[in-house]
Protein backbone atom coordinates (compact mmCIF):
# COMPACT_ATOMS: atom_id res chain seq x y z
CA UNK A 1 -27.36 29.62 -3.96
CA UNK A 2 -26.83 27.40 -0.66
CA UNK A 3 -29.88 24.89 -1.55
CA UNK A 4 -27.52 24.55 -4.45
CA UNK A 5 -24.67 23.76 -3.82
CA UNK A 6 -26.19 21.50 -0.85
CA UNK A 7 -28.02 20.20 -3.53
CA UNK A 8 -24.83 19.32 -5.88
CA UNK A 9 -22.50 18.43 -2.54
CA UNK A 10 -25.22 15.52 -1.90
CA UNK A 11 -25.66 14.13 -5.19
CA UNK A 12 -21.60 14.12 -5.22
CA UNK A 13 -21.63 12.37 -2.37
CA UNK A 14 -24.73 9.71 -3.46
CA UNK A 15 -23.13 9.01 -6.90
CA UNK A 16 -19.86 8.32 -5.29
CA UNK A 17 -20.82 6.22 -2.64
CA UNK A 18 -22.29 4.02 -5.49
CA UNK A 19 -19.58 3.85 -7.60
CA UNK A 20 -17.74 1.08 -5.70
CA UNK A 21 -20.82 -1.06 -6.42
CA UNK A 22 -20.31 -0.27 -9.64
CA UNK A 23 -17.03 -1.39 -10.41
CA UNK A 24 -17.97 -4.78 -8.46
CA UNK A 25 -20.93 -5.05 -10.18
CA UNK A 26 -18.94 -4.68 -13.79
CA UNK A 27 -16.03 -7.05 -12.90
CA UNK A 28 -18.38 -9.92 -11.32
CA UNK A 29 -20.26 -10.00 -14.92
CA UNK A 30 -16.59 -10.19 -16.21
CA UNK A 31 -15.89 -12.79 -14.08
CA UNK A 32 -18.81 -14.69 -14.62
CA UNK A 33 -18.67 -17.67 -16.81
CA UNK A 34 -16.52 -20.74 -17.29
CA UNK A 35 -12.59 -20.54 -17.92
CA UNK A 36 -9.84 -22.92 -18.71
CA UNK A 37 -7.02 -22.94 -17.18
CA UNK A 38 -4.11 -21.37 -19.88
CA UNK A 39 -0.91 -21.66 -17.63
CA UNK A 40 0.59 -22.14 -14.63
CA UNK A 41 3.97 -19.85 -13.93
CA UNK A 42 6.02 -19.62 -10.51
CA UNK A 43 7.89 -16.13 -11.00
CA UNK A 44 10.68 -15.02 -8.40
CA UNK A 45 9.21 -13.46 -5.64
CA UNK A 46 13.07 -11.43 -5.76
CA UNK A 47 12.09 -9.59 -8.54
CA UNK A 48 8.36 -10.80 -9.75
CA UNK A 49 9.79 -11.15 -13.31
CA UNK A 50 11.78 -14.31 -13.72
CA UNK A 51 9.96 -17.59 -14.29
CA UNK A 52 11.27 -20.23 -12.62
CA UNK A 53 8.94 -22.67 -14.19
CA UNK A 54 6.19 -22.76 -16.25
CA UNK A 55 3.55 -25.22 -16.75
CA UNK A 56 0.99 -25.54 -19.75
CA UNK A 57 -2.16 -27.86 -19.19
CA UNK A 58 -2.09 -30.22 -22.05
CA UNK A 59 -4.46 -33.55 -22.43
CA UNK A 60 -7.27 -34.30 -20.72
CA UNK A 61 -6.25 -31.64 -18.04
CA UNK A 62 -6.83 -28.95 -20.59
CA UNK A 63 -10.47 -29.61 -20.46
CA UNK A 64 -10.59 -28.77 -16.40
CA UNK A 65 -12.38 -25.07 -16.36
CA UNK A 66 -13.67 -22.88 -13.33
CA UNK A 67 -16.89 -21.19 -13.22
CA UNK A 68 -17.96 -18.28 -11.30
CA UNK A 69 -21.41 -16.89 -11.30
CA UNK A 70 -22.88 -13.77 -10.30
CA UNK A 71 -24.47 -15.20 -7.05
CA UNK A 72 -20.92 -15.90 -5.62
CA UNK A 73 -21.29 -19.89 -6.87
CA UNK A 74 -17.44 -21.22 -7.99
CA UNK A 75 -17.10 -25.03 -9.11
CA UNK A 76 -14.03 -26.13 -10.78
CA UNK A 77 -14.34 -29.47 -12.64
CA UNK A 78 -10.94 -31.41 -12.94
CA UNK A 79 -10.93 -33.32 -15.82
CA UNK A 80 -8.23 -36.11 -15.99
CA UNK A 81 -6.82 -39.36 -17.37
CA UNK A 82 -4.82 -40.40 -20.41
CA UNK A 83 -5.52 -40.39 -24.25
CA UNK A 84 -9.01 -39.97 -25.54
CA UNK A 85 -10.27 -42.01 -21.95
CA UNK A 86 -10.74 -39.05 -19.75
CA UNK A 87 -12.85 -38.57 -16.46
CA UNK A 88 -14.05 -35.24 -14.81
CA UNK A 89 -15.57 -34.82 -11.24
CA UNK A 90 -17.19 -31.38 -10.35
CA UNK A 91 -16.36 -29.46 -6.80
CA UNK A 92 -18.71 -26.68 -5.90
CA UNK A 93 -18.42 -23.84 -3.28
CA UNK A 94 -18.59 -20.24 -3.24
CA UNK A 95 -16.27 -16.97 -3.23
CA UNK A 96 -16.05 -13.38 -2.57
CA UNK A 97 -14.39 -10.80 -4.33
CA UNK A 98 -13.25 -7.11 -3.26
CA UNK A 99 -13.50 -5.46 -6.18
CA UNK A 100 -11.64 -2.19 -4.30
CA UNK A 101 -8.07 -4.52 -3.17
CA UNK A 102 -8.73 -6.95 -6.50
CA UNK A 103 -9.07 -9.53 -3.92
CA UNK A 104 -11.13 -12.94 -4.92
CA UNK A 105 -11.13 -15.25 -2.40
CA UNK A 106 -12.45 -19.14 -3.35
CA UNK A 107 -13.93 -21.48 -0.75
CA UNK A 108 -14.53 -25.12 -2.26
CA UNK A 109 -16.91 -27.74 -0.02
CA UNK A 110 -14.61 -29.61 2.49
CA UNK A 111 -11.51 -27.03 1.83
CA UNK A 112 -9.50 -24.26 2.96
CA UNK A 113 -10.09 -20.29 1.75
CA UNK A 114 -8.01 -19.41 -0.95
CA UNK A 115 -7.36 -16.27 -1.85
CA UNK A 116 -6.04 -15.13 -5.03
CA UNK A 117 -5.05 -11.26 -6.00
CA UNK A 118 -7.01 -10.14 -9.41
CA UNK A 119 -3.80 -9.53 -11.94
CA UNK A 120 -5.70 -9.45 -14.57
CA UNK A 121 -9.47 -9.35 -15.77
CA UNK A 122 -10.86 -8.94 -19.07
CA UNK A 123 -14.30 -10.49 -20.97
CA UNK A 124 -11.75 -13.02 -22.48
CA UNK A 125 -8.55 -13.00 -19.80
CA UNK A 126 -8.57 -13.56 -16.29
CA UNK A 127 -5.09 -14.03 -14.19
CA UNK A 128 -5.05 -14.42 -10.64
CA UNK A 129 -1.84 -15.04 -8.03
CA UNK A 130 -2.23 -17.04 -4.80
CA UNK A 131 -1.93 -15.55 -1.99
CA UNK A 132 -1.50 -18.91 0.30
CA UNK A 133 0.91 -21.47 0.27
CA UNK A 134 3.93 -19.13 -0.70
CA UNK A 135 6.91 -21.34 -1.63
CA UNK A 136 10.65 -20.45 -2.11
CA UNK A 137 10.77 -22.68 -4.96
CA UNK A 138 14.37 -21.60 -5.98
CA UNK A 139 16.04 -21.22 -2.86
CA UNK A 140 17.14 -17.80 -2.71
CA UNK A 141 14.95 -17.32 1.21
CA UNK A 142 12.13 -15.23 -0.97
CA UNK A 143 9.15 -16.57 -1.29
CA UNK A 144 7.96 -17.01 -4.46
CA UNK A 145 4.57 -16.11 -6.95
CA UNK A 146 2.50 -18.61 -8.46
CA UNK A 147 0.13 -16.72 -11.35
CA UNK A 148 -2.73 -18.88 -12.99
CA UNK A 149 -3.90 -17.77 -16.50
CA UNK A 150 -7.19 -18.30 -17.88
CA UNK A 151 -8.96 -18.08 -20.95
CA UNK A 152 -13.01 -18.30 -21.87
């Protein structure tokens, strides 16, 4: 009975030991893939529901998408200009992402870490908040959230 339950106490400890791997494993092939940018919203950091302002790509900057792959590679490809003339230029770099705090943290060439908490993340959605650069953008001595929407 005591190789037994040795046996079981083990294997409970093996499987859960992988299951963090898991999960990261699961939400990097969610994550995987290119996205456009949806919206842009700054929401009061008072009560992280009221927007303060919202922004919606539109143009030529509604073709700019970000791409994560599997083996940590990000690039984000701006795409700008006005009318039917528009111009992209492509910046690679990397990222890690803690699938256990929902914490993705993107590292262009020749730029800063920025880390973003994982709102959301779906096969189709994918919403992230900054965690640098917090603003008080209304003036109320809180600083406030800025959440990025994507869609595939």
């Amino acid at each position: 009975m005591k190789k037994y339950l040795l046996l079981f106490a083990f294997s409970a400890l093996a499987l859960s030991s992988c299951e963090d791997d898991d999960v990261e494993s699961f939400e990097l092939d969610m994550l995987k893939g290119e996205w456009k940018e949806t919206k842009e919203e700054v929401i009061s950091g008072k009560d992280n529901k009221t927007v303060i302002n919202s922004i919606v790509p539109t143009g030529c900057s509604a073709k700019s998408t970000t791409e994560f792959r599997i083996d940590y590679y990000a690039a984000y490809t701006a795409v700008t200009g006005i009318g039917a003339t528009c111009t992209s230029a492509k910046t690679e770099g990397t990222y890690t992402y803690d699938a256990e705090k929902k914490i993705l943290v993107i590292k262009y060439n020749n730029d800063n870490e920025r880390p973003y908490r994982v709102d959301i993340l779906s096969s189709s959605e994918l919403r992230l908040v900054e965690l640098f650069d917090s603003i008080d953008y209304d003036g109320d001595q809180v600083p406030d959230q800025v959440y990025r929407s994507y869609k595939r």
